[in-house]
C-alpha atoms as a PDB file:
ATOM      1  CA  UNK A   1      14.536  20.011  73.469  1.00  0.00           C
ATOM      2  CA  UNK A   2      11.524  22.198  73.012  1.00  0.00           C
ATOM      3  CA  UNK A   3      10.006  22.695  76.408  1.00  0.00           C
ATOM      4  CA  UNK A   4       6.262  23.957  77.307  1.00  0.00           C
ATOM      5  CA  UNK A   5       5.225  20.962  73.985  1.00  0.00           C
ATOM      6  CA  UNK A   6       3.834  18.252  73.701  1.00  0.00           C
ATOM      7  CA  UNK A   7       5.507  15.564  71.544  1.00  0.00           C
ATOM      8  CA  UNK A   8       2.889  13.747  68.306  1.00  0.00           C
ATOM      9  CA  UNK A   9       3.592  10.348  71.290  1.00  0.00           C
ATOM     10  CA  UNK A  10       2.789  12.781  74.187  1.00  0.00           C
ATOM     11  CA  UNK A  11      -0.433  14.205  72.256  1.00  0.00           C
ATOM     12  CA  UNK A  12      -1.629  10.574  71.271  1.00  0.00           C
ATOM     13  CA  UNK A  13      -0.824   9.058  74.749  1.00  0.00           C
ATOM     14  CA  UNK A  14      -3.717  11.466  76.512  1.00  0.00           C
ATOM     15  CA  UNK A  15      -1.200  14.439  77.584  1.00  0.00           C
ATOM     16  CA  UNK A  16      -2.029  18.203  77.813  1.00  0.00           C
ATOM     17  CA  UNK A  17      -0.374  21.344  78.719  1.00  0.00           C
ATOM     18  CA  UNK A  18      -1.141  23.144  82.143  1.00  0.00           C
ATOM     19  CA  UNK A  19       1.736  25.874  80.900  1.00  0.00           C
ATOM     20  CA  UNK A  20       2.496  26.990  77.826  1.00  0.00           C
ATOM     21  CA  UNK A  21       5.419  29.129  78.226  1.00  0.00           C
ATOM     22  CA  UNK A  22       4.587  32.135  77.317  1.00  0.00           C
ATOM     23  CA  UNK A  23       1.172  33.044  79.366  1.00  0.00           C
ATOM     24  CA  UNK A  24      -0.401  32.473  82.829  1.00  0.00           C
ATOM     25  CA  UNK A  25      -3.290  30.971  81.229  1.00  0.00           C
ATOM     26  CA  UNK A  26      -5.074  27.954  82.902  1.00  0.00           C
ATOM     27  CA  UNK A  27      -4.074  29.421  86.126  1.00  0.00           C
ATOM     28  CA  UNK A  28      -5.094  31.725  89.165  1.00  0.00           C
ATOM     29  CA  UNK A  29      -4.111  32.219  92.854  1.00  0.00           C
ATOM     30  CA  UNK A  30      -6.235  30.570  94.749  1.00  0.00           C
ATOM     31  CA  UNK A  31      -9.324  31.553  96.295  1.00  0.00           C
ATOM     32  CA  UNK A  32      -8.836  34.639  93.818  1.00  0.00           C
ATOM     33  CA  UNK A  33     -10.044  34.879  90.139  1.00  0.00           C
ATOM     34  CA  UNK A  34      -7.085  36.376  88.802  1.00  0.00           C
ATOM     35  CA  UNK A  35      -3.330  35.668  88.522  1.00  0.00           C
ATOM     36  CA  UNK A  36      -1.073  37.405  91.488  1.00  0.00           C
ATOM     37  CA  UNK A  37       1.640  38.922  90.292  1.00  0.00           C
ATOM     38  CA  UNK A  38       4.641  37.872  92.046  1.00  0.00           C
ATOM     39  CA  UNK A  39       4.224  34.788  89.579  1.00  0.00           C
ATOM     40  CA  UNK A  40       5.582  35.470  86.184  1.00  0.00           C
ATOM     41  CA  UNK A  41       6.659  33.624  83.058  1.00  0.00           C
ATOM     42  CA  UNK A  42      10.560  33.764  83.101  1.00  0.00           C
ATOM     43  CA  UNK A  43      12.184  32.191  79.995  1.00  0.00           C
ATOM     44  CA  UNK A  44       9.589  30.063  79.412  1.00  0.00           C
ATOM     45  CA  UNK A  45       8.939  28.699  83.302  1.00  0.00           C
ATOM     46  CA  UNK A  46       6.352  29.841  85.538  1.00  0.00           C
ATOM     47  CA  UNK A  47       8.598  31.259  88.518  1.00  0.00           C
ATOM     48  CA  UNK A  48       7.572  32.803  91.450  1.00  0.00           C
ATOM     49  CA  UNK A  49       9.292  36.118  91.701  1.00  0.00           C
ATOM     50  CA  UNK A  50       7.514  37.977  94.256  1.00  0.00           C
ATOM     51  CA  UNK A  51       5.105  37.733  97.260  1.00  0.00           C
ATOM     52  CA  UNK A  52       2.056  36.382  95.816  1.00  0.00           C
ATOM     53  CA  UNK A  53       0.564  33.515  97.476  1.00  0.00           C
ATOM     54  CA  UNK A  54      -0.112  29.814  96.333  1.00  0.00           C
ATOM     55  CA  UNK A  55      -1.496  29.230  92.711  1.00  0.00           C
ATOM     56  CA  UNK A  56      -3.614  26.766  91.223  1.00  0.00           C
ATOM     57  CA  UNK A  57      -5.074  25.318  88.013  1.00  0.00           C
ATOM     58  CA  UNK A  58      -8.627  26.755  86.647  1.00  0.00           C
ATOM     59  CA  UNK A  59      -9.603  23.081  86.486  1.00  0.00           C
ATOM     60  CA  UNK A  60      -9.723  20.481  89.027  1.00  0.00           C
ATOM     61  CA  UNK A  61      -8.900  16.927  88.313  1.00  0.00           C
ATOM     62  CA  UNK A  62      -9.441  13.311  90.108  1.00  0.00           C
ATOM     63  CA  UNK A  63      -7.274  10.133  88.250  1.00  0.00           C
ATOM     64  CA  UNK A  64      -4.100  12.038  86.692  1.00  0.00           C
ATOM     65  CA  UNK A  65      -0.679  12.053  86.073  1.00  0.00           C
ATOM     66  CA  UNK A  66       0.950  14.803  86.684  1.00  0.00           C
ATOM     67  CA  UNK A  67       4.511  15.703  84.845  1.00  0.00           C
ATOM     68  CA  UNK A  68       6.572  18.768  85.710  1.00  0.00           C
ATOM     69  CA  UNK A  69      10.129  20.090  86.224  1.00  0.00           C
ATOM     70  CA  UNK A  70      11.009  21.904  89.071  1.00  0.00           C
ATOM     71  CA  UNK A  71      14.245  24.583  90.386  1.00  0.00           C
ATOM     72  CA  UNK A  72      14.585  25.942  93.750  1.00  0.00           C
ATOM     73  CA  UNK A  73      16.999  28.947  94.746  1.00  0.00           C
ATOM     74  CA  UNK A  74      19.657  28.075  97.175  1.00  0.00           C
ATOM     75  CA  UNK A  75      18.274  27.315 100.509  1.00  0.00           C
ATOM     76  CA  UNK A  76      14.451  27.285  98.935  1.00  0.00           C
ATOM     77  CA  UNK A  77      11.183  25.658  99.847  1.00  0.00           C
ATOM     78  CA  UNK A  78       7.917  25.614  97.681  1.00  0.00           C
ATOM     79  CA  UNK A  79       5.432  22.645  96.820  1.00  0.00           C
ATOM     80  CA  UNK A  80       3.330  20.740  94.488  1.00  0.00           C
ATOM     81  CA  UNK A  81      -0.191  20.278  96.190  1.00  0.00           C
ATOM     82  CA  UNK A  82      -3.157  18.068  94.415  1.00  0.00           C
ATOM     83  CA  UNK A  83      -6.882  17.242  95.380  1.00  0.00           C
ATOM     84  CA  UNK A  84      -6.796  20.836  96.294  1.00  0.00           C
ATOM     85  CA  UNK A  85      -9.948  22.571  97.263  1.00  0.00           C
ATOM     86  CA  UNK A  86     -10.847  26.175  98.821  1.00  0.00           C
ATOM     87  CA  UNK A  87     -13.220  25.352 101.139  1.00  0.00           C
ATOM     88  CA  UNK A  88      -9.773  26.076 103.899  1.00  0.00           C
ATOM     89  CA  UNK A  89      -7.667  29.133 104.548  1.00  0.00           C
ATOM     90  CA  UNK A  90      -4.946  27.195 102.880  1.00  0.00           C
ATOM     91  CA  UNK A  91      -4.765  24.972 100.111  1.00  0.00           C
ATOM     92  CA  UNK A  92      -2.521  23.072 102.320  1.00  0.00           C
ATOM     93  CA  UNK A  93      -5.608  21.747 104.426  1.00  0.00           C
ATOM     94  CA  UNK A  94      -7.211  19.584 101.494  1.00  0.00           C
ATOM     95  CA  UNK A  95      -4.588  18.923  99.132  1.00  0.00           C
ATOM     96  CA  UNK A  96      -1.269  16.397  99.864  1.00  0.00           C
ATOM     97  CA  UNK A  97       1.969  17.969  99.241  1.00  0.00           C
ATOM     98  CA  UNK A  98       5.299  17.038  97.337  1.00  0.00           C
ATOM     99  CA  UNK A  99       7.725  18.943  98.745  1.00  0.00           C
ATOM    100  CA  UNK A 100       9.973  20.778  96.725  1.00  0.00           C
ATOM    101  CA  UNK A 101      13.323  22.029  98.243  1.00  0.00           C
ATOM    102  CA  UNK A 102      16.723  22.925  98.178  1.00  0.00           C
ATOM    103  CA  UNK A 103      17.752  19.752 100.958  1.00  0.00           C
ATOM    104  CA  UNK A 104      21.073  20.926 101.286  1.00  0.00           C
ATOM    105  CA  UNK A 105      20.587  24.126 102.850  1.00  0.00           C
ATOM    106  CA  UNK A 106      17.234  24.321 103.809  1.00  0.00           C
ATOM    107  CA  UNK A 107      16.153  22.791 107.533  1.00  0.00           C
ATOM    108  CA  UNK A 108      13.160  20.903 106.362  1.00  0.00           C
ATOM    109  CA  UNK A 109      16.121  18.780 104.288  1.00  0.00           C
ATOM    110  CA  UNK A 110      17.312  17.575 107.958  1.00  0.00           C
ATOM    111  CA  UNK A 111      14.244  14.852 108.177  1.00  0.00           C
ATOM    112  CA  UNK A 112      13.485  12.702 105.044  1.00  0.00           C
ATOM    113  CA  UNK A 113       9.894  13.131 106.050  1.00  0.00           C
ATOM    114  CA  UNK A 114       9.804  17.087 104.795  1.00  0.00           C
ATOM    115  CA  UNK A 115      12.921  16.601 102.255  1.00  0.00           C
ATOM    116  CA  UNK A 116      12.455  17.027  98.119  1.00  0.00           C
ATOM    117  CA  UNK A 117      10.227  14.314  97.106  1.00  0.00           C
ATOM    118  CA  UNK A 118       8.080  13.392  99.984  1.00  0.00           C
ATOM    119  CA  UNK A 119       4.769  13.225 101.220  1.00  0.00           C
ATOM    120  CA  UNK A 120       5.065  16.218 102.824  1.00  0.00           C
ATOM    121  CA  UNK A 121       5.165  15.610 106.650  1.00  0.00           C
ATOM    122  CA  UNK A 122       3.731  11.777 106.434  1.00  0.00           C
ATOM    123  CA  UNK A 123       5.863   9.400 103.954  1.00  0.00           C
ATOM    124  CA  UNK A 124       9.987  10.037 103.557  1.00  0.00           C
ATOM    125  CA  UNK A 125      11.654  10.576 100.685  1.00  0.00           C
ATOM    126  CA  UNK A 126      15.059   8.321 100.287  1.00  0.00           C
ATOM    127  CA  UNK A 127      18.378  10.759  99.947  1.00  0.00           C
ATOM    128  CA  UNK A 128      20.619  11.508  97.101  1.00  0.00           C
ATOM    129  CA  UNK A 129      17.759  11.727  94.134  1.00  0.00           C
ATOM    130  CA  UNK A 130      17.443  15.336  94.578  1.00  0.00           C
ATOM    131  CA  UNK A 131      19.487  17.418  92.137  1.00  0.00           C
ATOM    132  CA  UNK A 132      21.111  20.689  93.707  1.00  0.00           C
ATOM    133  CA  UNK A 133      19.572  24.317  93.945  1.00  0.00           C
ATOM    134  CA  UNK A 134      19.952  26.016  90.875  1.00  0.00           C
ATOM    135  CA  UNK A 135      19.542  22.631  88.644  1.00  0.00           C
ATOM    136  CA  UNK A 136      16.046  20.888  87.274  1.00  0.00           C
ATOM    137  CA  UNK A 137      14.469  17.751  88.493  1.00  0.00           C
ATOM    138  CA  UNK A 138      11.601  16.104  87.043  1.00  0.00           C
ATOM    139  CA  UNK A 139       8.410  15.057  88.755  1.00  0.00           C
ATOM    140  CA  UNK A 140       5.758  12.400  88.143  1.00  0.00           C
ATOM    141  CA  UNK A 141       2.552  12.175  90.485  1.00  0.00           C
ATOM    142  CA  UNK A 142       0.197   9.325  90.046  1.00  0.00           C
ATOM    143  CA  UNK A 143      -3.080   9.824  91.654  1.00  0.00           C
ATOM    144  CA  UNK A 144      -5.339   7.009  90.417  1.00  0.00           C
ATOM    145  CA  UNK A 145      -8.088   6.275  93.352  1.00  0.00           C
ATOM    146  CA  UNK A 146      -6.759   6.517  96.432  1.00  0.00           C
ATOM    147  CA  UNK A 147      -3.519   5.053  95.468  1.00  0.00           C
ATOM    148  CA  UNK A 148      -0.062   8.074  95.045  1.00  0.00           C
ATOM    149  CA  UNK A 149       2.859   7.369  93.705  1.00  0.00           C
ATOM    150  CA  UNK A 150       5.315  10.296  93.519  1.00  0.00           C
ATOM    151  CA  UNK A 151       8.560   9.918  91.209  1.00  0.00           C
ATOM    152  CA  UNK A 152      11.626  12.345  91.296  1.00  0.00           C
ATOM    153  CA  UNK A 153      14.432  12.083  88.723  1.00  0.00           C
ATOM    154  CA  UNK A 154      13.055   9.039  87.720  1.00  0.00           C
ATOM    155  CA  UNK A 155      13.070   7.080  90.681  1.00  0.00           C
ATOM    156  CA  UNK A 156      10.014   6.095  92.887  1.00  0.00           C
ATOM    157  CA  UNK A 157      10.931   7.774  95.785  1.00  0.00           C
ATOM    158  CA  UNK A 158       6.983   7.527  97.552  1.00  0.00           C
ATOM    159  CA  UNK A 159       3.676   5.266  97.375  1.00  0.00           C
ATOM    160  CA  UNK A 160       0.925   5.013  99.812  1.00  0.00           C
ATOM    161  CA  UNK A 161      -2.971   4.681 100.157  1.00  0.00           C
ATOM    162  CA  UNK A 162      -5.285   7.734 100.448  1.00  0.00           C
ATOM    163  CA  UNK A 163      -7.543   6.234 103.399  1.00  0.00           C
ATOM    164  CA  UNK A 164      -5.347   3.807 104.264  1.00  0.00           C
ATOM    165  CA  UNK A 165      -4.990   2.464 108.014  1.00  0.00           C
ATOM    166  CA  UNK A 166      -1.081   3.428 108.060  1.00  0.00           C
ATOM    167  CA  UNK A 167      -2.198   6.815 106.541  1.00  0.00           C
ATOM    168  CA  UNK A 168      -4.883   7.507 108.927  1.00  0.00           C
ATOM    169  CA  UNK A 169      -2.262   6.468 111.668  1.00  0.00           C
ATOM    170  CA  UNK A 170       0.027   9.205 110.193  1.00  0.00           C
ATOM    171  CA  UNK A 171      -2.387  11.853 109.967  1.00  0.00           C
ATOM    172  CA  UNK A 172      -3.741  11.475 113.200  1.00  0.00           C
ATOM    173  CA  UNK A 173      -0.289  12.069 115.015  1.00  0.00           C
ATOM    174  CA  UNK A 174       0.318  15.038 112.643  1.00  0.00           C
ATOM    175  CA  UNK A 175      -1.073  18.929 111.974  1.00  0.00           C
ATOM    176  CA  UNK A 176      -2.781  17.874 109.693  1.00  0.00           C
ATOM    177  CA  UNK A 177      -5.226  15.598 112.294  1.00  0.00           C
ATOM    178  CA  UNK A 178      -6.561  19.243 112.734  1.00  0.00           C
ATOM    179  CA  UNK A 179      -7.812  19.785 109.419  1.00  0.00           C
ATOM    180  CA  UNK A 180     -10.387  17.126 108.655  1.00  0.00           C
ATOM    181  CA  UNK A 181     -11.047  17.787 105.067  1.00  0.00           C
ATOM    182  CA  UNK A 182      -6.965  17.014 104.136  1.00  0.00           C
ATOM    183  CA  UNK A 183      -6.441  14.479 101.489  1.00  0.00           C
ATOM    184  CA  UNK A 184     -10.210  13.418 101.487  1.00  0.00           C
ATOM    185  CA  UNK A 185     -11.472  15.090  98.251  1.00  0.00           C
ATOM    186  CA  UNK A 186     -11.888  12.933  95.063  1.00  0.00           C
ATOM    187  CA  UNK A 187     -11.010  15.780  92.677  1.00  0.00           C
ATOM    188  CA  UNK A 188      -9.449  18.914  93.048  1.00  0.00           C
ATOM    189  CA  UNK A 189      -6.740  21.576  91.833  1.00  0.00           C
ATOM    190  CA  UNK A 190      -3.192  21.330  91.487  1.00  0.00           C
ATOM    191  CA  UNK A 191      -1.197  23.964  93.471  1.00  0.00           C
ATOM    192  CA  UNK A 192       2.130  25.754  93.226  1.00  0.00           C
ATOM    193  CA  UNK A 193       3.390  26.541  96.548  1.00  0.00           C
ATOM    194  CA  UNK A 194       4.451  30.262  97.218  1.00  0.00           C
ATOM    195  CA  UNK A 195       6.783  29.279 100.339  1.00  0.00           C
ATOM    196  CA  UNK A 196       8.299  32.877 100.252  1.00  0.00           C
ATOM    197  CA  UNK A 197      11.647  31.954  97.856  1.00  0.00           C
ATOM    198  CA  UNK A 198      12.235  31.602  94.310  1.00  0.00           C
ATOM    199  CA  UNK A 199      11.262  28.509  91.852  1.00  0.00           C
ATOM    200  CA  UNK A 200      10.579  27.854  88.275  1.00  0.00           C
ATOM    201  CA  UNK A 201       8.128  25.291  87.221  1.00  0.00           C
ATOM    202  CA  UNK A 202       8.112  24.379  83.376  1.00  0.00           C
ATOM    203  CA  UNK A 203       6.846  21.413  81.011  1.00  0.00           C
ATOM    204  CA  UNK A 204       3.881  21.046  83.110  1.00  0.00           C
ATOM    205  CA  UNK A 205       1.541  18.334  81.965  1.00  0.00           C
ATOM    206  CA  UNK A 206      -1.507  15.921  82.697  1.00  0.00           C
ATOM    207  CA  UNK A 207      -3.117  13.360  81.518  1.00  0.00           C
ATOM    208  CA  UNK A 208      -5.944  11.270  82.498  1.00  0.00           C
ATOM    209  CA  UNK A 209      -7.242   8.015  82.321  1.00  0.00           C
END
């Protein structure tokens, strides 16, 4: 397989690159202009390699779907963030998270609601769909309205409402009740979590409607 491509099907179907494998391009940290360091293109995945902070795309996007493959060092935590803006410290205050993590041996893997695949904090992720540190999984996240749907190895593994009752419930009884703008935006960036450990991100692709 030829990774960081885009198949004739992919191209006709309304996908693009966000990473091309060889270059940073299409990217910064955020709130900054330019690309921090500790991120680096390591055969042909964008891996964070040193302190550096969270990244995100140069554009911002509303309806997508997001493809991606992810792999976490041993014991490793880092996320996928979209909707994000930079109106907050963080880009954790706008933007929802899928977690990304090593569930074995990291503590966040105790709960299902901060294991690989969830809604980071607010919807579980079921057990078992996670590959192991060290090996890649593949992501989808559906954003269409305020509808989410985020898909791990193939399997739906989360779906809820933006706005929803139930996810207003959540977010009230959570930190994030304390950052009003979180999950409200109608377009934003996607964001590559710098959690302090390793992880590679290739084939990363959008498309939308």
């Amino acid at each position: 397989m030829n990774h960081n491509t885009l198949t004739p099907e992919e191209a006709r179907a309304g996908w693009r690159l966000l990473f091309d494998g060889q270059s940073t391009a299409g990217w910064r940290g955020y709130q900054k202009q330019e690309m921090p360091a500790g991120w680096q293109v390591v055969d042909g995945a964008l891996t964070r390699v040193g302190e550096a902070g969270d990244i995100i795309t140069v554009d911002q996007f509303a309806d997508f779907e997001l493809a991606l493959e992810w792999k976490i060092s041993p014991g490793g935590n880092s996320g996928i963030f979209y909707r994000v803006t930079e109106d907050g410290e963080y880009g954790y205050y706008s933007g929802p998270e899928m977690q990304v993590l090593d569930d074995a041996a990291h503590r966040d893997g105790a709960s299902r609601l901060t294991s690989a695949g969830s809604a980071y904090g607010l919807y579980a992720a079921p057990a078992g769909v996670v590959h192991p540190a060290g090996e890649w999984n593949q992501v989808r996240i559906i954003v269409k309205g305020n509808h989410v749907e985020h898909w791990l190895n193939g399997q739906q593994v989360v779906s809820y409402e933006l706005m929803s009752p139930d996810w207003e419930a959540k977010v009230k009884a959570t930190k994030f009740a304390e950052w009003p703008q979180y999950g409200r935006a109608p377009r934003g960036h996607i964001a590559l979590q710098d959690h302090g450990d390793w992880v590679a991100y290739r084939n990363v692709r959008i498309r939308e409607p």
